[in-house]
N, C-alpha and C. Protein backbone atom coordinates (compact mmCIF):
# COMPACT_ATOMS: atom_id res chain seq x y z
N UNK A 1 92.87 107.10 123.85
CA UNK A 1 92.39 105.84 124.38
C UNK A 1 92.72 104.71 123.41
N UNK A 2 92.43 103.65 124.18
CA UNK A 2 93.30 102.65 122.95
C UNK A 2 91.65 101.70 122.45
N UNK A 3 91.55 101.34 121.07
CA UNK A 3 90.09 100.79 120.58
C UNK A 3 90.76 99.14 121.29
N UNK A 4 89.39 98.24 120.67
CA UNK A 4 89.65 97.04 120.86
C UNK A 4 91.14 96.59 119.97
N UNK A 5 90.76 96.70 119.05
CA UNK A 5 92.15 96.32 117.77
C UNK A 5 93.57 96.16 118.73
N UNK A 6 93.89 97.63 119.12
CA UNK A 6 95.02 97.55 119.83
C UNK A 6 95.47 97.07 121.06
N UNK A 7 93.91 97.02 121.69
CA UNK A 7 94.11 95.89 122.59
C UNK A 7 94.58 94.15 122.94
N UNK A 8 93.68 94.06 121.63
CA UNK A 8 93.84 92.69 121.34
C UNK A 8 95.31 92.32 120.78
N UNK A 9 95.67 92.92 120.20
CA UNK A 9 97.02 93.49 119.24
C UNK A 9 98.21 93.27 120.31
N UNK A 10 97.93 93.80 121.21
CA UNK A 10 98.97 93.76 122.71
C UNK A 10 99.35 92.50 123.03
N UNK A 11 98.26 91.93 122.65
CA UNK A 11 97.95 90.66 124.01
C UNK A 11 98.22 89.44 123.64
N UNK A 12 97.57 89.20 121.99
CA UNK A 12 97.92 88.59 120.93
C UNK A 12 98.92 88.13 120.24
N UNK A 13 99.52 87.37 119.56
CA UNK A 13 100.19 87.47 118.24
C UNK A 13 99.23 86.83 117.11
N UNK A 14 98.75 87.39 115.78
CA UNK A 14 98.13 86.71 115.47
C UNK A 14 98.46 86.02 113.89
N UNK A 15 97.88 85.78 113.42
CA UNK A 15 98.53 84.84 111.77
C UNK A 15 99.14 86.20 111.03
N UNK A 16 98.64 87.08 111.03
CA UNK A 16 99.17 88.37 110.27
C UNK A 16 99.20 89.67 111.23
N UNK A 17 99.77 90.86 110.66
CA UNK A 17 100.05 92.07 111.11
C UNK A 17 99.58 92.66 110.21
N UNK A 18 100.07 94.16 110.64
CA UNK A 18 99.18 95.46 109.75
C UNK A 18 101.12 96.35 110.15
N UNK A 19 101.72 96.45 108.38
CA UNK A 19 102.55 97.11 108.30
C UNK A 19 102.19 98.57 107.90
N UNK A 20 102.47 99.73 108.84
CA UNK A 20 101.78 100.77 108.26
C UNK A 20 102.92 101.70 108.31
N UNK A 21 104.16 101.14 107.83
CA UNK A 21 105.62 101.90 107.90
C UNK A 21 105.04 103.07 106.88
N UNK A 22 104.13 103.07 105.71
CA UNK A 22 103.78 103.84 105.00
C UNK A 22 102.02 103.96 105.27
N UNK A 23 102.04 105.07 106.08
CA UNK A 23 100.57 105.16 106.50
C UNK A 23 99.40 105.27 105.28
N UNK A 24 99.71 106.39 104.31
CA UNK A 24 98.73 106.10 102.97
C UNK A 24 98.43 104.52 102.38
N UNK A 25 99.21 103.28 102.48
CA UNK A 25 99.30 102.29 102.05
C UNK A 25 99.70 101.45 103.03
N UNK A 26 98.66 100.94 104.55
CA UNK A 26 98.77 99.72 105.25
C UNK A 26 99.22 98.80 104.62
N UNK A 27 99.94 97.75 104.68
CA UNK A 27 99.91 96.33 104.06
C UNK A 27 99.72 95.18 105.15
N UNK A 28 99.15 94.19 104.73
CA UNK A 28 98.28 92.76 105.84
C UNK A 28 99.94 92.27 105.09
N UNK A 29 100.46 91.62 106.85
CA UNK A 29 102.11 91.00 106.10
C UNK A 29 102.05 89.69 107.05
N UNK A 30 102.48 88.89 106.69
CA UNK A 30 103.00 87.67 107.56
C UNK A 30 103.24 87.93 109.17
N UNK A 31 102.53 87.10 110.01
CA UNK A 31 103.17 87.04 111.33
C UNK A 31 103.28 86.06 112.00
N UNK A 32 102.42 85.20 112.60
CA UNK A 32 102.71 83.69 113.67
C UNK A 32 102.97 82.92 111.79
N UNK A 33 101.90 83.17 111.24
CA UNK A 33 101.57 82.98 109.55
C UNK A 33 103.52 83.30 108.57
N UNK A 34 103.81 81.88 107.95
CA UNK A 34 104.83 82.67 107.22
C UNK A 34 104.45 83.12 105.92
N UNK A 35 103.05 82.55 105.75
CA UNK A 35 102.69 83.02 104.20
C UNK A 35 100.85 82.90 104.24
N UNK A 36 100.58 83.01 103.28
CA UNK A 36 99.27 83.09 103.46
C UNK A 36 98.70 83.15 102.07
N UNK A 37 97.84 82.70 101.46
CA UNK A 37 96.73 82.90 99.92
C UNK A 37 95.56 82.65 100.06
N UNK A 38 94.90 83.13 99.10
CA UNK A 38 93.21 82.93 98.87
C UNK A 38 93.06 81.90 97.97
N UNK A 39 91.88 81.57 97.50
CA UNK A 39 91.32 80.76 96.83
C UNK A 39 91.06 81.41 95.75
N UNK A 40 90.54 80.83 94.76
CA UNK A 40 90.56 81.98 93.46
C UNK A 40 89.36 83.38 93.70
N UNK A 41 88.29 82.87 94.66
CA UNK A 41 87.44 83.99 94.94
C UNK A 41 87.18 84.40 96.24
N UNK A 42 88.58 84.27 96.74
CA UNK A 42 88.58 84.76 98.58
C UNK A 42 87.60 84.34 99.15
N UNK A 43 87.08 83.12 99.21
CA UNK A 43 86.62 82.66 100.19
C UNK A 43 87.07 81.57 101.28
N UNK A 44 88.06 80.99 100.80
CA UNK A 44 89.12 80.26 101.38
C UNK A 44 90.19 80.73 101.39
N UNK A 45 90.87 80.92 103.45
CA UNK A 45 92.69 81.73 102.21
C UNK A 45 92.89 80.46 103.40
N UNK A 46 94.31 79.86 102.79
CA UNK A 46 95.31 78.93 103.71
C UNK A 46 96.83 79.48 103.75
N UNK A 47 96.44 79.46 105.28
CA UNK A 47 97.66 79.97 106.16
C UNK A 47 98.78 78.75 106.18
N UNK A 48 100.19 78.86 106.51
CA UNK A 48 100.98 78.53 106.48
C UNK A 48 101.70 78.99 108.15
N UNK A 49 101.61 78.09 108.77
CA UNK A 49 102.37 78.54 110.54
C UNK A 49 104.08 78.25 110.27
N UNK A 50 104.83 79.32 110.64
CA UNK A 50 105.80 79.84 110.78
C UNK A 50 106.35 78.25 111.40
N UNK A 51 107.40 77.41 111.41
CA UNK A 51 107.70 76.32 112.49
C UNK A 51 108.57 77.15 113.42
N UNK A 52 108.40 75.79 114.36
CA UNK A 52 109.22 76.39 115.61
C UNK A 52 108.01 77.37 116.44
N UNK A 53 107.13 78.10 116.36
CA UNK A 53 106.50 79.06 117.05
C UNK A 53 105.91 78.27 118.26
N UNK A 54 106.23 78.78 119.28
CA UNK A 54 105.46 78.38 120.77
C UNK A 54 104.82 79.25 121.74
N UNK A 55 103.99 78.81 122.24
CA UNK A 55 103.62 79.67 123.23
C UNK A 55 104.60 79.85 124.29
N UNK A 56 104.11 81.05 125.50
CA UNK A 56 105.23 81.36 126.72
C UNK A 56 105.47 80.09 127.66
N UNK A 57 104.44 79.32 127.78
CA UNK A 57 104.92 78.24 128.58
C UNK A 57 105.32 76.84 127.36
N UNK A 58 105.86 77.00 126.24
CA UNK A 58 106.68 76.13 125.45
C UNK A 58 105.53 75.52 124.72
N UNK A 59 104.58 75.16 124.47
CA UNK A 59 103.20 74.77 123.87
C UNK A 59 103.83 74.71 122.28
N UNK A 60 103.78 74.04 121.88
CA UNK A 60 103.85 74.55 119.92
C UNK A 60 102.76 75.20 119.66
N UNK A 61 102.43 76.23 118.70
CA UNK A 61 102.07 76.63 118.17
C UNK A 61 101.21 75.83 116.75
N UNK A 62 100.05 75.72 116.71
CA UNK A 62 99.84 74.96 115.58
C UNK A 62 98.57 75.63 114.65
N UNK A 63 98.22 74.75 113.85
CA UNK A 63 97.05 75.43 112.43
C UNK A 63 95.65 75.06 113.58
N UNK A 64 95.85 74.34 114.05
CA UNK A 64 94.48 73.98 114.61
C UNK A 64 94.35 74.79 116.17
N UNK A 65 95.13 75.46 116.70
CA UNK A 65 95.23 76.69 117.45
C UNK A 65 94.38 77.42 117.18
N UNK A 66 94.78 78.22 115.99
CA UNK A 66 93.68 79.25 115.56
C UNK A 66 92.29 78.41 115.36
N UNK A 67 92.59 77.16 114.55
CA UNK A 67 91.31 77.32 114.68
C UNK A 67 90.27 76.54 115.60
N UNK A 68 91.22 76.14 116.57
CA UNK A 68 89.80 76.33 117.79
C UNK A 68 89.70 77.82 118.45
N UNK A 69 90.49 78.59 118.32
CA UNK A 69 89.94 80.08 118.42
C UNK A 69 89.01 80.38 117.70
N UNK A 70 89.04 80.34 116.71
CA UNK A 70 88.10 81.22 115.72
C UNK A 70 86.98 80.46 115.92
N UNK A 71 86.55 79.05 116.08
CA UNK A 71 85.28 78.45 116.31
C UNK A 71 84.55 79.09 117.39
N UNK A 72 85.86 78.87 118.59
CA UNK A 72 85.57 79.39 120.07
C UNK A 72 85.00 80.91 119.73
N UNK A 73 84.78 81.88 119.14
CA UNK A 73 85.08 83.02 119.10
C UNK A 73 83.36 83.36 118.07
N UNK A 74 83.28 82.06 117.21
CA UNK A 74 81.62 81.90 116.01
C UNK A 74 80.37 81.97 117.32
N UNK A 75 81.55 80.67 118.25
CA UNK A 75 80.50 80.47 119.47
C UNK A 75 79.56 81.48 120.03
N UNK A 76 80.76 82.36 120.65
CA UNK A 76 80.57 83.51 121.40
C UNK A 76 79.48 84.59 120.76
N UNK A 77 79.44 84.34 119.10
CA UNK A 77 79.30 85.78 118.51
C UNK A 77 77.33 85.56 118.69
């Protein structure tokens, strides 16, 4: 059966991926995101959006995308 993760995963593209070419050692790698860092004590990380990225009906892709998702999403919780 497939969990939520891979669901969402399907449906999604999101700032990062999960490279698990080496299953003992996942790595969190760049995806809509071309780069990504923390703050000195991970509580802030700033993403970097890939340019050029659009949605299927041509939309740009932007930083404030995610984050009216992620607000939309505090809402919900």
């Amino acid at each position: 059966t497939l969990d939520a993760y891979q669901v969402i995963n399907a449906m999604y593209d999101g700032l990062t991926d999960i490279d698990a070419s080496d299953p003992e050692n996942p790595e969190i790698v760049p995806h809509v995101a071309e780069s990504f860092e923390p703050n000195e004590d991970a509580s802030v990380w700033t993403f970097k959006i890939r340019e050029g990225q659009t949605f299927a009906g041509g939309e740009e892709i932007l930083p404030s995308t995610f984050k009216r998702s992620w607000e939309r999403a505090a809402e919900l919780a």
